[in-house]
Protein backbone atom coordinates (compact mmCIF):
# COMPACT_ATOMS: atom_id res chain seq x y z
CA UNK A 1 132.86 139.89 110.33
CA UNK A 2 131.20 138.82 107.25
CA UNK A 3 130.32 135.15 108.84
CA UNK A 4 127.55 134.83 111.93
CA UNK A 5 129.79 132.08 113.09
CA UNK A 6 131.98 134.89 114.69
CA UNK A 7 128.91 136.53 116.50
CA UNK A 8 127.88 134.86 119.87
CA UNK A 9 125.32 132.69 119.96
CA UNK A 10 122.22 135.66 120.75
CA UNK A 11 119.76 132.80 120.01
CA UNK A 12 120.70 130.08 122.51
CA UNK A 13 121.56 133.25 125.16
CA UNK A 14 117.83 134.15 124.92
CA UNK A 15 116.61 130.82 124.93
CA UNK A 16 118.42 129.69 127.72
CA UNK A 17 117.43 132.81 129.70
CA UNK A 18 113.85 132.85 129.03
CA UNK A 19 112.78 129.39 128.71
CA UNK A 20 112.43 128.72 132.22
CA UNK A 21 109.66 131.95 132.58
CA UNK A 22 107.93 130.40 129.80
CA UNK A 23 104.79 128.28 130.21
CA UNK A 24 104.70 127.64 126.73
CA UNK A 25 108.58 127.30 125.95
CA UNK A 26 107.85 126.01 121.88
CA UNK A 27 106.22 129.02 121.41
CA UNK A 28 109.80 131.35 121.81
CA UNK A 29 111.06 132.52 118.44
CA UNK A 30 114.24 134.28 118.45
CA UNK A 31 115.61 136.11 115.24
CA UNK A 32 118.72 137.66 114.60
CA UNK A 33 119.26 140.06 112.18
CA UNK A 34 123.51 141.28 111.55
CA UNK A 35 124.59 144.29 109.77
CA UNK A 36 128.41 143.37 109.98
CA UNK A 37 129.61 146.89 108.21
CA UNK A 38 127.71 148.98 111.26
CA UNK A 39 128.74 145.90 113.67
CA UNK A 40 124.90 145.57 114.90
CA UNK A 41 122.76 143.00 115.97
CA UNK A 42 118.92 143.23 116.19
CA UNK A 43 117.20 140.47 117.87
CA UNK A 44 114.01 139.85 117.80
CA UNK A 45 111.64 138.01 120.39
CA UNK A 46 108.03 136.39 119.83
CA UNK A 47 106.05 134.40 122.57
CA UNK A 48 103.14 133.37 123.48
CA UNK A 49 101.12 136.39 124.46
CA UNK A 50 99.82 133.80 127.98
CA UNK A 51 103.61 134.34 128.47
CA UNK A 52 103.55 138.13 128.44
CA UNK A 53 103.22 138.94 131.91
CA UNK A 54 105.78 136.24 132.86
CA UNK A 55 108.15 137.32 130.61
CA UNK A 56 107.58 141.44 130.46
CA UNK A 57 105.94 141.83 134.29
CA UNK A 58 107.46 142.58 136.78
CA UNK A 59 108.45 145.90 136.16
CA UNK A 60 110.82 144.20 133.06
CA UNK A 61 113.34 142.76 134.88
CA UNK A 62 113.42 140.13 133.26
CA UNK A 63 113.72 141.74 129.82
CA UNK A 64 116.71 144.35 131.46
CA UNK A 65 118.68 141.00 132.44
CA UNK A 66 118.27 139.85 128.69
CA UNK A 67 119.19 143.04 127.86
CA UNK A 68 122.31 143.03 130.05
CA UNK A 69 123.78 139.83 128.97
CA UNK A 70 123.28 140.43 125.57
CA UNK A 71 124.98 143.91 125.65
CA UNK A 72 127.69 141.86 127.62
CA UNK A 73 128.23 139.54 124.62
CA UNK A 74 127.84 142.01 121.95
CA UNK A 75 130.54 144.05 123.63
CA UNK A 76 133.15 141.29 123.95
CA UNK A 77 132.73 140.69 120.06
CA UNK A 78 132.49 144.75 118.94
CA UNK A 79 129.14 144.88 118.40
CA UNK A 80 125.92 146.86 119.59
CA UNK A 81 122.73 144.72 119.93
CA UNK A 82 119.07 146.21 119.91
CA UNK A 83 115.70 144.08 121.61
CA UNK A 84 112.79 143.91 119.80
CA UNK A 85 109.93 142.03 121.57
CA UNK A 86 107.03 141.10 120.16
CA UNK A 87 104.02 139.82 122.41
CA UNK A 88 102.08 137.55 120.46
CA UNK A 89 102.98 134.44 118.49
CA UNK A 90 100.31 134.35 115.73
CA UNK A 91 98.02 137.30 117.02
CA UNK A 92 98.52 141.24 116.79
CA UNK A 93 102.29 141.69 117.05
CA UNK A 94 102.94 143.82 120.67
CA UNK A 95 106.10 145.81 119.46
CA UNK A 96 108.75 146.61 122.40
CA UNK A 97 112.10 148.06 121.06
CA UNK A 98 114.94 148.68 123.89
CA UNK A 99 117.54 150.60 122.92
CA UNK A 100 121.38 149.95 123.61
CA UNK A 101 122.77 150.65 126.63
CA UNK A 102 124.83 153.90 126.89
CA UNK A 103 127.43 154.06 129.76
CA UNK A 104 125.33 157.09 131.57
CA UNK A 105 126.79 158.58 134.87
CA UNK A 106 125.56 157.69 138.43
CA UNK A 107 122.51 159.63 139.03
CA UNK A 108 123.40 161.87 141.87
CA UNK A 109 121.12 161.98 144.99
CA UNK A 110 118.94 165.23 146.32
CA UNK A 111 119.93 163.85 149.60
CA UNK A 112 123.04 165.84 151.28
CA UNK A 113 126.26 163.55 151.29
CA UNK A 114 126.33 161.63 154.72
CA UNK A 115 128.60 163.29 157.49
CA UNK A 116 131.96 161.84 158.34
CA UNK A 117 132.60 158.95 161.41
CA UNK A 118 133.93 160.14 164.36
């Protein structure tokens, strides 16, 4: 895959998903960076650092969703994608790097399995 035309679209994904959150939407850079011969995708995220709560708060559920749908894409074309996020348009780059997902096992419970219906 030699040509980014046969990638999805990572930059309109995060743009469309993040936008809204945004108070300061110009401000949203989004660069993608492909290594076609390990089929990986890095993209990165700037903002306006007013933004930073909006977009990272919240215990990052907004960045996990990102996350997510980009791992969703990246999957349907082959590909592994890695989130960098940078805090600060302009100012002292915040560095945030989340790392693929890895299909991990349920987490099993120190509770004792319920008991059966009667």
């Amino acid at each position: 895959m030699s040509d980014t035309a046969a990638y999805p679209p990572y930059e309109q994904i995060v743009g469309l998903l993040l936008k809204p959150f945004l108070t300061e939407p110009a401000a949203l850079r989004v660069d993608c960076e492909y290594l076609p011969t390990h089929a990986r995708v890095w993209v990165r995220l700037a903002f306006a650092e007013t933004d930073r709560e909006r977009v990272v708060g919240g215990g990052n559920r907004h960045l996990y969703a990102v996350k997510t749908i980009l791992t969703a894409a990246a999957r349907q074309a082959g590909q592994t994608v890695y989130l960098d996020v940078h805090g600060g348009v302009g100012g002292e780059p915040r560095a945030e790097r989340t790392r693929p997902a890895v299909d991990k096992p349920a987490p099993r419970s120190s509770l004792p399995p319920p008991k059966p219906r009667r």
